[in-house]
Protein backbone atom coordinates (compact mmCIF):
# COMPACT_ATOMS: atom_id res chain seq x y z
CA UNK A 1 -2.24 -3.26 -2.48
CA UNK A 2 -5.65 -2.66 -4.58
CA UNK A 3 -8.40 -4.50 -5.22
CA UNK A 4 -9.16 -4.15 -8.79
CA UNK A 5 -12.80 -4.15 -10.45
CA UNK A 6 -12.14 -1.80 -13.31
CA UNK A 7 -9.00 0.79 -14.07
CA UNK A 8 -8.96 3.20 -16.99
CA UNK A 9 -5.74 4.19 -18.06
CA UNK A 10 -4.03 7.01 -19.64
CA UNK A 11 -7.65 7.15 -21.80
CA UNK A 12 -7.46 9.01 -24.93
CA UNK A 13 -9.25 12.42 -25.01
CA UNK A 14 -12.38 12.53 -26.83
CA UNK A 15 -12.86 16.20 -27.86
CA UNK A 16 -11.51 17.01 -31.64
CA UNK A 17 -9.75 19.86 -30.66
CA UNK A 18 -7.47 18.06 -27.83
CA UNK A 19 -6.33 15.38 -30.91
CA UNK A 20 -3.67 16.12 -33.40
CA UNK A 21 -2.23 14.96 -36.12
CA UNK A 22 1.41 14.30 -35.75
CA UNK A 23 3.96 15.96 -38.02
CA UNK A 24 5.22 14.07 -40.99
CA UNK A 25 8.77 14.95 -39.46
CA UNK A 26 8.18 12.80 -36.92
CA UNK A 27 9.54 9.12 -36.85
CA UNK A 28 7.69 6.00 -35.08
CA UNK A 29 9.64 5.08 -31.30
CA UNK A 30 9.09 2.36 -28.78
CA UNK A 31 7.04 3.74 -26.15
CA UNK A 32 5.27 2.56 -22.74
CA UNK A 33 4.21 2.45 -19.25
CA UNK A 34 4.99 0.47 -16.28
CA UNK A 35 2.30 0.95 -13.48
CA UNK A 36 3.77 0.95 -10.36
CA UNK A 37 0.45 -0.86 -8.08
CA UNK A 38 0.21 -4.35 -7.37
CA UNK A 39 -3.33 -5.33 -8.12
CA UNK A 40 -5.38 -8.10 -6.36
CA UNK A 41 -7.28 -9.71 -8.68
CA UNK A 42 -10.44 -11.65 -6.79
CA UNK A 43 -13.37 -11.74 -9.52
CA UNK A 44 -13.58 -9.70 -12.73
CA UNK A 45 -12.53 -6.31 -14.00
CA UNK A 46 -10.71 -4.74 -17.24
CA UNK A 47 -7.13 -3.08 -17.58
CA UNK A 48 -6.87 -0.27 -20.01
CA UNK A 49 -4.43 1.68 -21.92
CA UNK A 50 -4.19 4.14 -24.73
CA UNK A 51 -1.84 6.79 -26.57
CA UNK A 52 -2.69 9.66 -28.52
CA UNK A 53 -0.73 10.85 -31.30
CA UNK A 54 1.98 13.79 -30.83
CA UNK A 55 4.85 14.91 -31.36
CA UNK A 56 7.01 11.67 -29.97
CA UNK A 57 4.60 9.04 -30.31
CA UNK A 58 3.29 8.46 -34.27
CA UNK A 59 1.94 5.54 -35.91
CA UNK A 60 4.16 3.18 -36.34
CA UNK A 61 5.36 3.13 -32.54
CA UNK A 62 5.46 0.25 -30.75
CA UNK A 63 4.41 0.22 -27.01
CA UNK A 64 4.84 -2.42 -23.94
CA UNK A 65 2.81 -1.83 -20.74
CA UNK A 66 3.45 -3.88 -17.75
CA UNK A 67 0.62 -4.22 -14.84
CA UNK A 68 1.25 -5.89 -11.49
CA UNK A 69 -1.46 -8.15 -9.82
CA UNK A 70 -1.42 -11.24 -7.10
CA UNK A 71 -4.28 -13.94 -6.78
CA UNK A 72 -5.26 -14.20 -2.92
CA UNK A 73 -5.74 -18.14 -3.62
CA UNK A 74 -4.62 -20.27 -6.41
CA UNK A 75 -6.95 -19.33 -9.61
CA UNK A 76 -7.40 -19.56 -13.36
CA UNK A 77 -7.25 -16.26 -15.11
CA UNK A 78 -9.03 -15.75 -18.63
CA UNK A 79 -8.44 -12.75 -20.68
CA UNK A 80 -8.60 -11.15 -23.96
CA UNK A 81 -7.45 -8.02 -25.15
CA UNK A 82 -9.00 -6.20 -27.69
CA UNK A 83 -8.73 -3.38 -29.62
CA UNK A 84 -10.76 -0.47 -28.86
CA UNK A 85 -10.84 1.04 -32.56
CA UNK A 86 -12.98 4.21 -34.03
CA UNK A 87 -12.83 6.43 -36.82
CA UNK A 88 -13.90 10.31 -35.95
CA UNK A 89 -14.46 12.67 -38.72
CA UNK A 90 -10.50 12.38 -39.92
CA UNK A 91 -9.16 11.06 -36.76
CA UNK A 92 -8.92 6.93 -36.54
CA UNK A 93 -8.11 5.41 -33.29
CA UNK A 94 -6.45 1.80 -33.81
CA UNK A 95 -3.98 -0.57 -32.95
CA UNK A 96 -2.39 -3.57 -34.15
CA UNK A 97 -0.65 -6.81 -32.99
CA UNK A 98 -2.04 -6.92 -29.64
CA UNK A 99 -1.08 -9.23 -27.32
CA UNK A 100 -0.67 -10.26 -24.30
CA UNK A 101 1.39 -12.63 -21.67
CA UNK A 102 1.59 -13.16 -18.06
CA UNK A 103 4.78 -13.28 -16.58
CA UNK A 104 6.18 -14.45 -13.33
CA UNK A 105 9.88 -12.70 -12.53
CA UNK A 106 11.35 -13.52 -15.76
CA UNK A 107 9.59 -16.72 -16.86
CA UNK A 108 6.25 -16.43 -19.65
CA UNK A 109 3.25 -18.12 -17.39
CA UNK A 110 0.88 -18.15 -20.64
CA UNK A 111 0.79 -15.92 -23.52
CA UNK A 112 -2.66 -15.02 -25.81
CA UNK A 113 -3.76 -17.37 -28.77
CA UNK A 114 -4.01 -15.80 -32.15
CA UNK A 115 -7.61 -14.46 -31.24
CA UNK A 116 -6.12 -12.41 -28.20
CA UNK A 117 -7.36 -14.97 -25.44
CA UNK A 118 -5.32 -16.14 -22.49
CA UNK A 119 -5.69 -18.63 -20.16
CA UNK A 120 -3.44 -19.47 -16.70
CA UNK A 121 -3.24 -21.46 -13.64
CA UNK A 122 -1.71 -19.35 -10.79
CA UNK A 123 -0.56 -19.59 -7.39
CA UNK A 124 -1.78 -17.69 -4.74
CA UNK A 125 0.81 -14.62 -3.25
CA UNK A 126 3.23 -14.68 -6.04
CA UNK A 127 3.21 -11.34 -8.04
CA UNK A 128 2.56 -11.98 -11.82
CA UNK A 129 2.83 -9.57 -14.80
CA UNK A 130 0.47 -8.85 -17.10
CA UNK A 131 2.55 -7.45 -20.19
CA UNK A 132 0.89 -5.63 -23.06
CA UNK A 133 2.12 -4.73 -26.64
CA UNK A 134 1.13 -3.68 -29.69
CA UNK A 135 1.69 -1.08 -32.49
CA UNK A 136 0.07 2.13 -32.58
CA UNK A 137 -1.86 2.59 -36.17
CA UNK A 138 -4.37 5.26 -35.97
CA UNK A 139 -3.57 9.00 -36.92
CA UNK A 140 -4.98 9.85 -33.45
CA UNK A 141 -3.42 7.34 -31.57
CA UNK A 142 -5.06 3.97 -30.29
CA UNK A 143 -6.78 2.38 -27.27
CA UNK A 144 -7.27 -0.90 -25.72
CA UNK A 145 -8.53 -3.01 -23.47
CA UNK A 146 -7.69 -6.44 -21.09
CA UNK A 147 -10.90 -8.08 -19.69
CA UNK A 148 -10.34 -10.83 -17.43
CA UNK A 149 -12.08 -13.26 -14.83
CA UNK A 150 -10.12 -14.77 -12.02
CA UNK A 151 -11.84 -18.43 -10.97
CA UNK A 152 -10.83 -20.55 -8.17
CA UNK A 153 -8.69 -23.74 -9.04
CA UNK A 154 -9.84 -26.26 -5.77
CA UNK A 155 -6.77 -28.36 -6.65
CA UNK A 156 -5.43 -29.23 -3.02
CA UNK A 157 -8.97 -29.78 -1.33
CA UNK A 158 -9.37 -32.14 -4.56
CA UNK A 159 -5.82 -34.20 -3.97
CA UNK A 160 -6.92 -34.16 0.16
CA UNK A 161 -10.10 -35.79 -0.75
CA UNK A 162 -8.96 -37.92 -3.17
CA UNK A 163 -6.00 -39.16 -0.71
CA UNK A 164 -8.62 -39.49 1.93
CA UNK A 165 -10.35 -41.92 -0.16
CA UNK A 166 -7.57 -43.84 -0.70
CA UNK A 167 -6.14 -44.07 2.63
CA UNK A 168 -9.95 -45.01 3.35
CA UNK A 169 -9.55 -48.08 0.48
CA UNK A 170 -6.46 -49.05 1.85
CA UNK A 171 -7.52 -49.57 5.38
CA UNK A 172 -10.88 -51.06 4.32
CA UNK A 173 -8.77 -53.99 2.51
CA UNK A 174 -6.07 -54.21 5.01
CA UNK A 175 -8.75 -54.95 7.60
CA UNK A 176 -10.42 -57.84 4.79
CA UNK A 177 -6.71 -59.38 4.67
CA UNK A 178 -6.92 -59.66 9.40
CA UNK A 179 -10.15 -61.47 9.22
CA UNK A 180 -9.52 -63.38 6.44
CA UNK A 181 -6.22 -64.63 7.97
C-alpha cells in the first residue's frame, strides 16, 4: 500500500498537435478505469483523471473510475470534484455531471451534494471506494479533479471519557447513599 499526497492520472496532453478531433463516424461509449493500488489516505492530496478524444472515446461518452484507499484510524473525509475545463484555440476540454460517492463493498458510504462536495465518517482498515463519473463534453476530451482532506474522528477516546465520568458520578453518589445510611 501507498501513501497518497497527490496522483495525476492518465493527464491529458497539452501540445496541439498530440489532440484530435474525433471523427463524426464515431459514436459516444461508456468508458473507464479501475486503478488497481490501495491508497492510504492520512492528511490531504487530490485524485485525478482525464480522457482525450479519439477514435473510441467522443463526446458524449460516459466514464466511471474507481480508486481504492483505507484510513489508518477512523476519520472524516471531505471532497469535491471539480471540473478541470479550458478552451485552446479550437480544442475545449470539459466535462459534465461529475460526481462522486464512496463506497464500501457494495454499499454507498456518502455520495456528493449538488455542488460536488462529499462528506464521510469512516472506519479505520476497511477498504473504501472512491467512484467517479461523468460525461465527456469537450472536442478534446476532459479532465478532472478529487481534492480531499482526511480528519481524525476522536469518537471512542470521547465515549471512554465520557463513561469515565459517569462511572466517576455513579460512585461519587453511591458513596453519599453509605454515609447517609
Amino acid at each position: 500500500m501507498k501513501a497518497l499526497t497527490s496522483k495525476f492520472f492518465m493527464a491529458l496532453p497539452v501540445v496541439a498537435a498530440v489532440l484530435s478531433v474525433t471523427p463524426a463516424s464515431a459514436s459516444p461509449v461508456t468508458i473507464g478505469t479501475v486503478d488497481p493500488t490501495v491508497y492510504v489516505l492520512a492528511d490531504q492530496g487530490t485524485f485525478s483523471g482525464g480522457y482525450s478524444t479519439n477514435n473510441y472515446v467522443t463526446p458524449g461518452s460516459t466514464f466511471t473510475d474507481v480508486y481504492s484507499f483505507e484510513v489508518p484510524s477512523s476519520s472524516g473525509l471531505n471532497s469535491a470534484v471539480t471540473n478541470n475545463s479550458f478552451v485552446w484555440g479550437d480544442f475545449t476540454v470539459n466535462l459534465t455531471g461529475l460526481s462522486d460517492k464512496i463506497m464500501l463493498g457494495n454499499t454507498v458510504v456518502a455520495t456528493s451534494a449538488s455542488d460536488g462536495t462529499l462528506f464521510a465518517n469512516l472506519i479505520a482498515n476497511k477498504i473504501y471506494n472512491l467512484v467517479v463519473t461523468g460525461t465527456i463534453d469537450g472536442n478534446a476530451g476532459g479532465t478532472y479533479t478529487v481534492g480531499y482532506s482526511v480528519s481524525a474522528v476522536p469518537v471512542p477516546g470521547a465515549f471512554l471519557l465520557f463513561g469515565s465520568g459517569l462511572i466517576g458520578l455513579a460512585g461519587f453518589a453511591r458513596r453519599g447513599r453509605k454515609t447517609a445510611a
